[in-house]
ModelCIF file with pLDDT and N, C-alpha, C, O atoms, coordinates in Angstrom:
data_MODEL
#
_entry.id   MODEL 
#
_entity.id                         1 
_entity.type                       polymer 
_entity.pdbx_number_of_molecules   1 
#
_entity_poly.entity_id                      1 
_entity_poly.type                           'polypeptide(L)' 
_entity_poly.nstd_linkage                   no 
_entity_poly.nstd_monomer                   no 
_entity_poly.pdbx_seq_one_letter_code       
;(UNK)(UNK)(UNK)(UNK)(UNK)(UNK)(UNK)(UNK)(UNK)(UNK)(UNK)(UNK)(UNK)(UNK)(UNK)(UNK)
(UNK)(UNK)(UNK)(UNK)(UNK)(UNK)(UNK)(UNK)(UNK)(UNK)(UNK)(UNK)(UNK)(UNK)(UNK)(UNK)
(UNK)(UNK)(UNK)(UNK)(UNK)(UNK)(UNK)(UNK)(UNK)(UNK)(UNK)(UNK)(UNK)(UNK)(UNK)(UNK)
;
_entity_poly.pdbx_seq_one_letter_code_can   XXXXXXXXXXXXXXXXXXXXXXXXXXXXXXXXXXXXXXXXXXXXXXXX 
_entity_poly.pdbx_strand_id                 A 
#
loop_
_entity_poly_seq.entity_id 
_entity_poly_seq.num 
_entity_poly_seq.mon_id 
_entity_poly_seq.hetero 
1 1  UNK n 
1 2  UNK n 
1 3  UNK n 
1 4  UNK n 
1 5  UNK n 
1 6  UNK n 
1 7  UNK n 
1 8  UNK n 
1 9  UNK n 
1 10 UNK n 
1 11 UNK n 
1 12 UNK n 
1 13 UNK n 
1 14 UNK n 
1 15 UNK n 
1 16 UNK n 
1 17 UNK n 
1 18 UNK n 
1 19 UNK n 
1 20 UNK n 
1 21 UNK n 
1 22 UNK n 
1 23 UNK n 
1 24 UNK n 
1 25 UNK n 
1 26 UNK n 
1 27 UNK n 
1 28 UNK n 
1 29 UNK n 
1 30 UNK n 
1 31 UNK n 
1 32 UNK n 
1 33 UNK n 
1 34 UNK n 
1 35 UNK n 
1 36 UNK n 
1 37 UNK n 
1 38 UNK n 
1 39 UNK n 
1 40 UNK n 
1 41 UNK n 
1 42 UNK n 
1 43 UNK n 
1 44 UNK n 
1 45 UNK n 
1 46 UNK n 
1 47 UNK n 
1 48 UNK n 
#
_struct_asym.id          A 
_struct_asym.entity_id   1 
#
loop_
_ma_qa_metric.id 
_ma_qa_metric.mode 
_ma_qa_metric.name 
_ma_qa_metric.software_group_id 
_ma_qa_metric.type 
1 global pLDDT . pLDDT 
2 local  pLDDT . pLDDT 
#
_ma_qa_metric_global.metric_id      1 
_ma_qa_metric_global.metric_value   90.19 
_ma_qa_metric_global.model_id       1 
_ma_qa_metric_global.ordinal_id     1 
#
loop_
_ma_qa_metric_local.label_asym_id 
_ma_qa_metric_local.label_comp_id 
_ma_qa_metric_local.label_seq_id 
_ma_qa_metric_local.metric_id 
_ma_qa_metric_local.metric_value 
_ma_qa_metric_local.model_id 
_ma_qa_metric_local.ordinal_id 
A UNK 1  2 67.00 1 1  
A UNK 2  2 74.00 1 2  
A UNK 3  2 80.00 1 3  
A UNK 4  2 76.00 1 4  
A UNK 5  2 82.00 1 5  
A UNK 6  2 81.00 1 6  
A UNK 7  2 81.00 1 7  
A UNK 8  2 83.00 1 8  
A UNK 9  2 81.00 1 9  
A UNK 10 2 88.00 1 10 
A UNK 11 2 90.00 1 11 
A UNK 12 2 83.00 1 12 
A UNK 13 2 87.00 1 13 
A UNK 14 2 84.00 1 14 
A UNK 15 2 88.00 1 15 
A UNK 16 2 87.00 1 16 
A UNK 17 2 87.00 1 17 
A UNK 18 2 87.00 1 18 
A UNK 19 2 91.00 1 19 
A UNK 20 2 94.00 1 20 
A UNK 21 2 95.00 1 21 
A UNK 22 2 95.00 1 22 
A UNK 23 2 95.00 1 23 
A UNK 24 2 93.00 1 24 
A UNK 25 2 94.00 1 25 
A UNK 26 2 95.00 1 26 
A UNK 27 2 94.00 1 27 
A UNK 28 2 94.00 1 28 
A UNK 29 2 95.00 1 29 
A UNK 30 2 95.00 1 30 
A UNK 31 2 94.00 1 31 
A UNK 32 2 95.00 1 32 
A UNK 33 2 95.00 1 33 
A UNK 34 2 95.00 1 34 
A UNK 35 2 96.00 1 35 
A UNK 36 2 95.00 1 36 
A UNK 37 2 95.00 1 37 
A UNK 38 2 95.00 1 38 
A UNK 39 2 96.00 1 39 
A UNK 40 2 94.00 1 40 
A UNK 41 2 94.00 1 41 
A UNK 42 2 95.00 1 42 
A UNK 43 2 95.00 1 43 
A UNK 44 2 95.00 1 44 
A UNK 45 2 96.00 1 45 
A UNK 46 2 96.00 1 46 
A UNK 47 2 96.00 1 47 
A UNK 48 2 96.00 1 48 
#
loop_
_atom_site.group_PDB 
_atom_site.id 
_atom_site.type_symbol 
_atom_site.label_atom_id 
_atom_site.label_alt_id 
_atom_site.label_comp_id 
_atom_site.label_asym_id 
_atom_site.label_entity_id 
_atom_site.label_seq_id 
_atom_site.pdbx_PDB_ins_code 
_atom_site.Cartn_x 
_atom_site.Cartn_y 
_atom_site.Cartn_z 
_atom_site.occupancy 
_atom_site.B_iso_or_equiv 
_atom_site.pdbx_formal_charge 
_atom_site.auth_seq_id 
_atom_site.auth_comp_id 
_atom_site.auth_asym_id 
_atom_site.auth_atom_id 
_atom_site.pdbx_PDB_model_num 
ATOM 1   N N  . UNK A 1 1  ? 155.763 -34.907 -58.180 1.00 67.00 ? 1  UNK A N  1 
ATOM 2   C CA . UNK A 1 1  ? 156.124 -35.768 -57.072 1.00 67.00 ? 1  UNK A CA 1 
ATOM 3   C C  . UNK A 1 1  ? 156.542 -34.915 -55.884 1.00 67.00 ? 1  UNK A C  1 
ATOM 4   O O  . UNK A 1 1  ? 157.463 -34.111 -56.024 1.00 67.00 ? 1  UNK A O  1 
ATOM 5   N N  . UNK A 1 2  ? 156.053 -35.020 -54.981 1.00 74.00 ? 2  UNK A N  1 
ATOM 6   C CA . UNK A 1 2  ? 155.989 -34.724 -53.451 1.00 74.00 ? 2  UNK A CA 1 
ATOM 7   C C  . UNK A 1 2  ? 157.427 -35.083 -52.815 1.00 74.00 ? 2  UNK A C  1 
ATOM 8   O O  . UNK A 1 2  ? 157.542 -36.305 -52.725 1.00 74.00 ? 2  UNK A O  1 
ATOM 9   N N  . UNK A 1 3  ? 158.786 -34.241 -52.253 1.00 80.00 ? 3  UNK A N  1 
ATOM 10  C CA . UNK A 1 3  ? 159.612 -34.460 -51.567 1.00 80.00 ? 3  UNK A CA 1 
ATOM 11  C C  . UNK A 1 3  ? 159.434 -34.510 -49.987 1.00 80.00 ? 3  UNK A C  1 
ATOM 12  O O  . UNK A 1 3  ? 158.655 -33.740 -49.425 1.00 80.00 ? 3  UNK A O  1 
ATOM 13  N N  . UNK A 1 4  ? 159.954 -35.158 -49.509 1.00 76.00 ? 4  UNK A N  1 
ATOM 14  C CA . UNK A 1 4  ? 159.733 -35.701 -48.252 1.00 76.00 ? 4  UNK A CA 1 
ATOM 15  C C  . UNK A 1 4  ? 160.734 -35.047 -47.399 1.00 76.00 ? 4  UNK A C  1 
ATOM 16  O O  . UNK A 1 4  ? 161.689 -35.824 -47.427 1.00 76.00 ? 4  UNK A O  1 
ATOM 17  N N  . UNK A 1 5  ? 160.970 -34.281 -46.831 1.00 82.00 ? 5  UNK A N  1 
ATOM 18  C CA . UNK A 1 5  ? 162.389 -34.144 -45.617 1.00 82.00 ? 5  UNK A CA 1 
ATOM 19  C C  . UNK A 1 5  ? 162.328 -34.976 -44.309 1.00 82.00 ? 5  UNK A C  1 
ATOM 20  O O  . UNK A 1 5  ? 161.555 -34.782 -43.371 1.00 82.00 ? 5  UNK A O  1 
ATOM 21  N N  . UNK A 1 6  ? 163.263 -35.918 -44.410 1.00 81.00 ? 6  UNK A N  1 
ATOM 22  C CA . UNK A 1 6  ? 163.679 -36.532 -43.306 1.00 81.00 ? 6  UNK A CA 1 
ATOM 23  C C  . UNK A 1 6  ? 164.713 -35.770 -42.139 1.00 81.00 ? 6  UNK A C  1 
ATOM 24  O O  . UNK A 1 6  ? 165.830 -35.283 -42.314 1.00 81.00 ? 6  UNK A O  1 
ATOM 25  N N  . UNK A 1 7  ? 163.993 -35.854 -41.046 1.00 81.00 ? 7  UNK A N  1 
ATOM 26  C CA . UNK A 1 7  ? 164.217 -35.236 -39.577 1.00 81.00 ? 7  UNK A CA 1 
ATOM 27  C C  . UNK A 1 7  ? 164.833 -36.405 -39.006 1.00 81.00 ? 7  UNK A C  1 
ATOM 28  O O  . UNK A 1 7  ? 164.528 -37.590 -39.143 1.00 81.00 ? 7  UNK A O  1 
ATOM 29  N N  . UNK A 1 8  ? 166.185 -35.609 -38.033 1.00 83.00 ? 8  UNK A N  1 
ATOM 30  C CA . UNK A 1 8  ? 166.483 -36.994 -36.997 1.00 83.00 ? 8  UNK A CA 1 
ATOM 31  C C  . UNK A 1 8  ? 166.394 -35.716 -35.793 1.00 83.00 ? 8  UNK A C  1 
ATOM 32  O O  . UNK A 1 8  ? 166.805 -34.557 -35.844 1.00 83.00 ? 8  UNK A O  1 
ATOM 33  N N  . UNK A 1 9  ? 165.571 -36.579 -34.556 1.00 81.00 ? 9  UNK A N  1 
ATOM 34  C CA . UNK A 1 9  ? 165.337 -35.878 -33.608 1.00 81.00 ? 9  UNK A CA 1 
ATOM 35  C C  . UNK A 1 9  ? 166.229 -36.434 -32.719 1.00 81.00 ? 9  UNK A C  1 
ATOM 36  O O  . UNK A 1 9  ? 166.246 -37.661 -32.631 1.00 81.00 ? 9  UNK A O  1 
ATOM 37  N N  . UNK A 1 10 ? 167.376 -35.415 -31.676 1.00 88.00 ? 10 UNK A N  1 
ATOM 38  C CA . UNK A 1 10 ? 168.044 -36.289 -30.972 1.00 88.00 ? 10 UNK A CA 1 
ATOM 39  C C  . UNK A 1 10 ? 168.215 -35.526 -29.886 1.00 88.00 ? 10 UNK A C  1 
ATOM 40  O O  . UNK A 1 10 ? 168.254 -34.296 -29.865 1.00 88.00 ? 10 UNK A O  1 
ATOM 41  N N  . UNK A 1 11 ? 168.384 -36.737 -28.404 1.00 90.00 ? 11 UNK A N  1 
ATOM 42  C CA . UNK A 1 11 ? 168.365 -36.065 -27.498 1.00 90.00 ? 11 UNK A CA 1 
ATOM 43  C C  . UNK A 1 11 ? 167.286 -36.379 -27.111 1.00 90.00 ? 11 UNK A C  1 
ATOM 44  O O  . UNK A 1 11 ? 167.004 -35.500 -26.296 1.00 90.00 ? 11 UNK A O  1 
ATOM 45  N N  . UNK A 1 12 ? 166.145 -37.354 -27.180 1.00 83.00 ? 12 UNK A N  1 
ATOM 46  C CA . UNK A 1 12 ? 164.354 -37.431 -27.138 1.00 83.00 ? 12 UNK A CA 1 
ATOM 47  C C  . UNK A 1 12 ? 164.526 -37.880 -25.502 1.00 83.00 ? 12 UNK A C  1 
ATOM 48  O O  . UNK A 1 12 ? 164.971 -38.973 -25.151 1.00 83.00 ? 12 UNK A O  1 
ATOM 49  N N  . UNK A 1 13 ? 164.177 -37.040 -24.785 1.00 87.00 ? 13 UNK A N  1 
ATOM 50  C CA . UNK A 1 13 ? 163.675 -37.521 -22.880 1.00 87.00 ? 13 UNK A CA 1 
ATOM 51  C C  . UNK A 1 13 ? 162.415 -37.448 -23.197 1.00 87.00 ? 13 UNK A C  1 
ATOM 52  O O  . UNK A 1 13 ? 161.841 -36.430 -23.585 1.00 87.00 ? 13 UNK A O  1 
ATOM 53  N N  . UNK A 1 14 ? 161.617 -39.251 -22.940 1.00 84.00 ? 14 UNK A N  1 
ATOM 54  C CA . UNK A 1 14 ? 159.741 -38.907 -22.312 1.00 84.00 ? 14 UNK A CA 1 
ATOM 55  C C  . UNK A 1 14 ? 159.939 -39.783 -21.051 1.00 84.00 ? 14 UNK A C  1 
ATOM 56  O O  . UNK A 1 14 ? 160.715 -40.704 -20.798 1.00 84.00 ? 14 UNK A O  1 
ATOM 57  N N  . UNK A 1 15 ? 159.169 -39.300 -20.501 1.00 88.00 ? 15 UNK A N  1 
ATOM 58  C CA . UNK A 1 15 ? 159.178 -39.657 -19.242 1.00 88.00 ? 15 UNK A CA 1 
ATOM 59  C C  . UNK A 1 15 ? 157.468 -40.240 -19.126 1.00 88.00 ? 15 UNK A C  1 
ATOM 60  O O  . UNK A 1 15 ? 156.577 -39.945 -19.923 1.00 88.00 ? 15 UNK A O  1 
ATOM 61  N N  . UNK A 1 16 ? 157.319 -41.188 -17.833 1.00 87.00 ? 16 UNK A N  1 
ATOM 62  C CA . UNK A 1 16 ? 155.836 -41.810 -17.685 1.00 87.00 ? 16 UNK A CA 1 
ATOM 63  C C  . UNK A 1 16 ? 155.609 -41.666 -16.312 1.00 87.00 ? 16 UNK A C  1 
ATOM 64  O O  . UNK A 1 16 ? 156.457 -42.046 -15.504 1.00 87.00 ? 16 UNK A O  1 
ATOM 65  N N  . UNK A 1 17 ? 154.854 -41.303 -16.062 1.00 87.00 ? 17 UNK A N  1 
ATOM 66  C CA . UNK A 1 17 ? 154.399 -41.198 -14.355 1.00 87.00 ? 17 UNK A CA 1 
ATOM 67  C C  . UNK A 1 17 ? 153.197 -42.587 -14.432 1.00 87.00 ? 17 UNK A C  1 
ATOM 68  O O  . UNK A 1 17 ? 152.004 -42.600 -14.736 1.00 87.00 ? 17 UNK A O  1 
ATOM 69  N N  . UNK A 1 18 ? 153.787 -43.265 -14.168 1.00 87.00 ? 18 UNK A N  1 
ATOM 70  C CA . UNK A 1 18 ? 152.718 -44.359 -13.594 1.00 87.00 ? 18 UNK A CA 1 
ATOM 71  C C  . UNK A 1 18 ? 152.163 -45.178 -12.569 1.00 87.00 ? 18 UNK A C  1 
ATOM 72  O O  . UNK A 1 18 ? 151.592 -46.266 -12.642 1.00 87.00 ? 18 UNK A O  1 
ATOM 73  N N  . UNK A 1 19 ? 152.409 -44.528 -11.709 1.00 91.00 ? 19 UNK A N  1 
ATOM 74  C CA . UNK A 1 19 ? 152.570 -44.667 -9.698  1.00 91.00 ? 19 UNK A CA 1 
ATOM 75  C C  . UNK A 1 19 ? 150.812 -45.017 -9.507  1.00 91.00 ? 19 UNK A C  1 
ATOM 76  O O  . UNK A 1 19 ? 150.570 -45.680 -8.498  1.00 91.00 ? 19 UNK A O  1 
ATOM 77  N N  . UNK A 1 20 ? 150.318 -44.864 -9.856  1.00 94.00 ? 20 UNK A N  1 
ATOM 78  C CA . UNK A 1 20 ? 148.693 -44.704 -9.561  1.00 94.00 ? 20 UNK A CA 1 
ATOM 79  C C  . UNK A 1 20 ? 147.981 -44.991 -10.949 1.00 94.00 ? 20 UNK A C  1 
ATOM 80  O O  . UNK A 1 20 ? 148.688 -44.918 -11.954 1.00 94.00 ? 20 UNK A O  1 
ATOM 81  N N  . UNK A 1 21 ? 146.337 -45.383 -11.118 1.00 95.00 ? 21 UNK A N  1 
ATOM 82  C CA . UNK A 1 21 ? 145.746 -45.331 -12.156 1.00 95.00 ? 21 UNK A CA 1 
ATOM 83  C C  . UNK A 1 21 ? 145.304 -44.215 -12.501 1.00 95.00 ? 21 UNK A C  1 
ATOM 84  O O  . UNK A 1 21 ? 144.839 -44.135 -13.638 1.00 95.00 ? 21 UNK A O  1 
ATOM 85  N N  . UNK A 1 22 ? 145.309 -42.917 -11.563 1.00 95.00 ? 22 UNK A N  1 
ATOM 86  C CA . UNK A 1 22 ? 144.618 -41.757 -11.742 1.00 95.00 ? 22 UNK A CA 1 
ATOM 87  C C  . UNK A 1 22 ? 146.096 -41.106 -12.667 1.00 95.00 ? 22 UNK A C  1 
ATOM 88  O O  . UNK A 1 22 ? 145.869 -40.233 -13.505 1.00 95.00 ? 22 UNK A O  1 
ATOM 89  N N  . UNK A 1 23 ? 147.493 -41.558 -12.466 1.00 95.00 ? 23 UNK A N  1 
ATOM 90  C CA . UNK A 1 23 ? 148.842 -40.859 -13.509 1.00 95.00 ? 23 UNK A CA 1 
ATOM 91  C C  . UNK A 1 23 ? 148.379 -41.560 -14.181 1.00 95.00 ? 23 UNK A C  1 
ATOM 92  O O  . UNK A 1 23 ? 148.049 -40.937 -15.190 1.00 95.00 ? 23 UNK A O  1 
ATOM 93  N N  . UNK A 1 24 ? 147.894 -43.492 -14.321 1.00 93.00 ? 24 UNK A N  1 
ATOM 94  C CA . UNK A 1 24 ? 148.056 -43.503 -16.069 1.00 93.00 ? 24 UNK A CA 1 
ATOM 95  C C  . UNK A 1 24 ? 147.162 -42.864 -16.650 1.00 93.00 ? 24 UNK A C  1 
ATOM 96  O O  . UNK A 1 24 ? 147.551 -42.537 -17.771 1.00 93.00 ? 24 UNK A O  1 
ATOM 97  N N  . UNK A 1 25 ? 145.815 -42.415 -16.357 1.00 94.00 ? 25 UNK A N  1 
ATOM 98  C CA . UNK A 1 25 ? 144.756 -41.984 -17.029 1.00 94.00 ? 25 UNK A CA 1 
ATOM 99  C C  . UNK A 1 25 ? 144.982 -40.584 -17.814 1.00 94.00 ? 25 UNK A C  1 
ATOM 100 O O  . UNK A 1 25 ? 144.630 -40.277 -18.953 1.00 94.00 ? 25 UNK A O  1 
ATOM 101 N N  . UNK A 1 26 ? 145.746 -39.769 -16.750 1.00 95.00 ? 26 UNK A N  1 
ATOM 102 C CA . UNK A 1 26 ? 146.215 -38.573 -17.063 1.00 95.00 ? 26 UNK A CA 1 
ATOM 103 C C  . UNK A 1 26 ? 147.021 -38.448 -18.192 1.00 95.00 ? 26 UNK A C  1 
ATOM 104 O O  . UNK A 1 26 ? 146.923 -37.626 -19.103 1.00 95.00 ? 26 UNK A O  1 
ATOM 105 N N  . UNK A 1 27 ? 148.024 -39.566 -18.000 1.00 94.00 ? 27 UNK A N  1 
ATOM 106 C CA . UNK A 1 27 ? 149.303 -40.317 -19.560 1.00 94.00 ? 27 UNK A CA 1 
ATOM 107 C C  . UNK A 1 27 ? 148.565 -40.085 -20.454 1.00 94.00 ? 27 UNK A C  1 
ATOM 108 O O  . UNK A 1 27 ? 148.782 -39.327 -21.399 1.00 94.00 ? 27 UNK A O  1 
ATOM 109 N N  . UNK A 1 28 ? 147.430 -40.841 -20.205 1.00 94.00 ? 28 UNK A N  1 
ATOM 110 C CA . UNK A 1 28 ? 147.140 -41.462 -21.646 1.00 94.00 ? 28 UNK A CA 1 
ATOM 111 C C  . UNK A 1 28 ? 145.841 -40.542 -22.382 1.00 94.00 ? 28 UNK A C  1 
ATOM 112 O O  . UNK A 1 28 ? 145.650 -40.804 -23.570 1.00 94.00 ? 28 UNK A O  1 
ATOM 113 N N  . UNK A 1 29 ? 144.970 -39.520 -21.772 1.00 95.00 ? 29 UNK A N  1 
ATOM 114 C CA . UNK A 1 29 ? 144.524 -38.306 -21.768 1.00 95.00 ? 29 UNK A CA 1 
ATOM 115 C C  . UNK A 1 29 ? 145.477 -37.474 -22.699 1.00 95.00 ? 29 UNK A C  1 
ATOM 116 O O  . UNK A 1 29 ? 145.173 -37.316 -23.881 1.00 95.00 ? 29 UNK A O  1 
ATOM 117 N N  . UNK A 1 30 ? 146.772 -36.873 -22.107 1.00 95.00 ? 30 UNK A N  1 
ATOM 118 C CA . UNK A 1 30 ? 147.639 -36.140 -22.645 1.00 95.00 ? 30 UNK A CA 1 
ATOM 119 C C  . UNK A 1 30 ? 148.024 -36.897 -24.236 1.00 95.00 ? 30 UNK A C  1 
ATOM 120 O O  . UNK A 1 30 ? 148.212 -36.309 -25.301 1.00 95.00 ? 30 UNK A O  1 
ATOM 121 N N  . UNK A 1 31 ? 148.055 -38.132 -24.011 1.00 94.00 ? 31 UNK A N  1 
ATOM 122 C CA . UNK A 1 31 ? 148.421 -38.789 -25.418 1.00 94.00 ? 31 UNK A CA 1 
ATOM 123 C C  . UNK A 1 31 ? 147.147 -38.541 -26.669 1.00 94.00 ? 31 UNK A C  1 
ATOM 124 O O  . UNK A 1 31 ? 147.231 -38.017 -27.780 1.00 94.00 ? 31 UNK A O  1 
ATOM 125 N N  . UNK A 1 32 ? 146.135 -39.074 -26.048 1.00 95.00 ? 32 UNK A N  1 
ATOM 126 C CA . UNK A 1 32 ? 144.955 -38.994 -26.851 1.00 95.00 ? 32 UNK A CA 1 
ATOM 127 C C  . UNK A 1 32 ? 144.839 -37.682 -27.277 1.00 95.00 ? 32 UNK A C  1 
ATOM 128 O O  . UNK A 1 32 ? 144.035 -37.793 -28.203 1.00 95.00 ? 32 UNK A O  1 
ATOM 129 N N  . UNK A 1 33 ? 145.179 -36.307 -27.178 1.00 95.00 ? 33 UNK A N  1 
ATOM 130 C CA . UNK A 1 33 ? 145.152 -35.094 -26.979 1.00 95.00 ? 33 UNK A CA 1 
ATOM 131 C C  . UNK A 1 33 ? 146.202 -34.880 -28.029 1.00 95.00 ? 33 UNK A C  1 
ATOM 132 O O  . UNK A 1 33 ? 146.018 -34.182 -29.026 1.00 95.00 ? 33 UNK A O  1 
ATOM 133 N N  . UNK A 1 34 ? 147.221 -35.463 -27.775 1.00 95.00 ? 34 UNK A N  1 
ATOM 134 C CA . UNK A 1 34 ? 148.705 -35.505 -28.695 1.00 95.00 ? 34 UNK A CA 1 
ATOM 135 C C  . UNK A 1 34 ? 148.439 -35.716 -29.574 1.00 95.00 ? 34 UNK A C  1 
ATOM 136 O O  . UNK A 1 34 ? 148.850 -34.872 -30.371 1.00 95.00 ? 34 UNK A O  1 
ATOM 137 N N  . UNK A 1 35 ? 147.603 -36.887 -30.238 1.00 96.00 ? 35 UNK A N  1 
ATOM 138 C CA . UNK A 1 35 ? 147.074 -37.945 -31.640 1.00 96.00 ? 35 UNK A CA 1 
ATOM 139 C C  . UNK A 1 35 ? 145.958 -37.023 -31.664 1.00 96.00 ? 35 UNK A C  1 
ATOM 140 O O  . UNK A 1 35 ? 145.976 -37.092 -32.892 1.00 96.00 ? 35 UNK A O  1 
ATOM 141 N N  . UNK A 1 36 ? 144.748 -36.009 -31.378 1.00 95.00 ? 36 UNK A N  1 
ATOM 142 C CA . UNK A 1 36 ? 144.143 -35.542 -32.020 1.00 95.00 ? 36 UNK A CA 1 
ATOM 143 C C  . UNK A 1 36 ? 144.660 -33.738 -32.661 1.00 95.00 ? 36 UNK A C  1 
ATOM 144 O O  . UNK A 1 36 ? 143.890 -33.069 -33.350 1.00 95.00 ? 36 UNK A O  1 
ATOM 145 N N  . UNK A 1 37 ? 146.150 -33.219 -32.217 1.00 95.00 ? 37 UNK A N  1 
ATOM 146 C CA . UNK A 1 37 ? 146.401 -32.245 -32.496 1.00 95.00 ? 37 UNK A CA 1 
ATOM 147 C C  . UNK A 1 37 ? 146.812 -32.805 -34.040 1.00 95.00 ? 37 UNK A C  1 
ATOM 148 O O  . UNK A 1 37 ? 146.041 -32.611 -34.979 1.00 95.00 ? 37 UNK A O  1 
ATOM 149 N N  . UNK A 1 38 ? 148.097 -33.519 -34.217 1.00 95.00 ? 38 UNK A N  1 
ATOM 150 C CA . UNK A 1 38 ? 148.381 -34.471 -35.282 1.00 95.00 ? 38 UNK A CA 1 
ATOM 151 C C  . UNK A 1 38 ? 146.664 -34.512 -36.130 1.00 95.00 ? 38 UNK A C  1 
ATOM 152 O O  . UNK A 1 38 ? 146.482 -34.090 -37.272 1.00 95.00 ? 38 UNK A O  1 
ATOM 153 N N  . UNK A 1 39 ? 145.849 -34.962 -35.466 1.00 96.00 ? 39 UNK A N  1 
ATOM 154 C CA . UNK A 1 39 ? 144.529 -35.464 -36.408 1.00 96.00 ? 39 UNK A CA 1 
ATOM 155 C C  . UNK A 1 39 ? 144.114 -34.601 -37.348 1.00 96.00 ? 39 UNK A C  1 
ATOM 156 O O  . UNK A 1 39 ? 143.838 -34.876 -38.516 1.00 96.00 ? 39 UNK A O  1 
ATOM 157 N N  . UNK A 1 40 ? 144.069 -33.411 -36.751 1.00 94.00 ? 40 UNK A N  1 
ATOM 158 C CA . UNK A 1 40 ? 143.671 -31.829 -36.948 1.00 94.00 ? 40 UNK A CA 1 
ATOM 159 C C  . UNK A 1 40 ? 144.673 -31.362 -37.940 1.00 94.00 ? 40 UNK A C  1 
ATOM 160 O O  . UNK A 1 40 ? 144.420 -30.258 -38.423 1.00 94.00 ? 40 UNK A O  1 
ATOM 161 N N  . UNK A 1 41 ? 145.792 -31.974 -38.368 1.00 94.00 ? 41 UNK A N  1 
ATOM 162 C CA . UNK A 1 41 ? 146.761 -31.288 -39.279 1.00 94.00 ? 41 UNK A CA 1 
ATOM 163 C C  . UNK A 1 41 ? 146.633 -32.415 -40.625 1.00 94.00 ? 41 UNK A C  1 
ATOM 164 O O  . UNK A 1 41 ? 147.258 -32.214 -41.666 1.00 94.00 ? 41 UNK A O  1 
ATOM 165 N N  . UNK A 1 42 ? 146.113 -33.108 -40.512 1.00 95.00 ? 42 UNK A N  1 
ATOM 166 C CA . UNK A 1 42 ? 145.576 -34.255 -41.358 1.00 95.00 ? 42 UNK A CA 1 
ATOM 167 C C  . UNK A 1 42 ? 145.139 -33.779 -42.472 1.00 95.00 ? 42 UNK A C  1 
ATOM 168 O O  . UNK A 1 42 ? 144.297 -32.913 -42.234 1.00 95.00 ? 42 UNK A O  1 
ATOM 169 N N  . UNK A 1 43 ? 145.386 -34.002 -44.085 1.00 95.00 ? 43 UNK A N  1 
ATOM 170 C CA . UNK A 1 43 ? 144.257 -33.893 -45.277 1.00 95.00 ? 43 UNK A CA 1 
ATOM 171 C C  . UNK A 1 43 ? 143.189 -34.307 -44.807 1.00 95.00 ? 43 UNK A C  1 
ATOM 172 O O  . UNK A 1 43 ? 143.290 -35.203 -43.968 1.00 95.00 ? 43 UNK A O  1 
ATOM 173 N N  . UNK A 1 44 ? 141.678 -33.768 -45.205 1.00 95.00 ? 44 UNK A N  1 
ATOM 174 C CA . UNK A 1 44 ? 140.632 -34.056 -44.645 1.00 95.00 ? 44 UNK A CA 1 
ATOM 175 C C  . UNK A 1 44 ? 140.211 -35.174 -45.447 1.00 95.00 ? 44 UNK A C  1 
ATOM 176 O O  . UNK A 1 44 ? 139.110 -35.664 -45.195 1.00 95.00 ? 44 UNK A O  1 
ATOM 177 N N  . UNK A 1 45 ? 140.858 -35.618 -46.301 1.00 96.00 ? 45 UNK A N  1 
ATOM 178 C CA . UNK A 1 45 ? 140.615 -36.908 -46.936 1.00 96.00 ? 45 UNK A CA 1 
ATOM 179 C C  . UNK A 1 45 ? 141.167 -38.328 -45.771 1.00 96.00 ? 45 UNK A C  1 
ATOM 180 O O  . UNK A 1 45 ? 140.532 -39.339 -45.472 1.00 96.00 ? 45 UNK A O  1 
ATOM 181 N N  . UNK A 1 46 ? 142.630 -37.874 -45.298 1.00 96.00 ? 46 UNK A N  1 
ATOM 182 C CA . UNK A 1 46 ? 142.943 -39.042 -44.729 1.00 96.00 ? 46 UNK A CA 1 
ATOM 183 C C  . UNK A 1 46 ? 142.148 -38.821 -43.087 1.00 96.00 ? 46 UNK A C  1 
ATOM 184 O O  . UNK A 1 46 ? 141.969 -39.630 -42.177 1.00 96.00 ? 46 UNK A O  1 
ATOM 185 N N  . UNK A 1 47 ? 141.839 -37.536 -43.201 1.00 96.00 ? 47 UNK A N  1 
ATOM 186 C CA . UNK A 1 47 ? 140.883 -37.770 -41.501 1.00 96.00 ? 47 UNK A CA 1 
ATOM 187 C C  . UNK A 1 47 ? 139.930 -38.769 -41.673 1.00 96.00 ? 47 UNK A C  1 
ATOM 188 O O  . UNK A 1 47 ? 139.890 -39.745 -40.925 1.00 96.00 ? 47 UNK A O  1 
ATOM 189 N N  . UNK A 1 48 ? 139.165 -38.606 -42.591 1.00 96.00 ? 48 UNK A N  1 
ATOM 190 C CA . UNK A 1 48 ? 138.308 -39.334 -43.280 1.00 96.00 ? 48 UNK A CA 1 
ATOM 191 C C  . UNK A 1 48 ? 138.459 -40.929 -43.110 1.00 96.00 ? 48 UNK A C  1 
ATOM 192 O O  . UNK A 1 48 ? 137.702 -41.689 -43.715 1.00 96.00 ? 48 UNK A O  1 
#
């Protein structure tokens, strides 16, 4: 059986620039970018 360590992250500042559609695009670019570094650390079963 697999132990788990639970993290408390504290102190978390995100901030959103959303003044324009060209900041949200950029947001949400950087995010999509965020969710494929995460993807990449994935068992290649659950990439799957």
């Amino acid at each position: 059986m697999t132990t788990m360590i639970t993290r408390r992250i504290q102190n978390v500042q995100i901030s959103t620039d959303s003044g324009t559609k060209e900041q949200v695009a950029s947001e949400v670019g950087a995010l999509k970018f965020a969710v494929a570094l995460m993807f990449c650390r994935m068992p290649k079963e659950d990439q799957k």
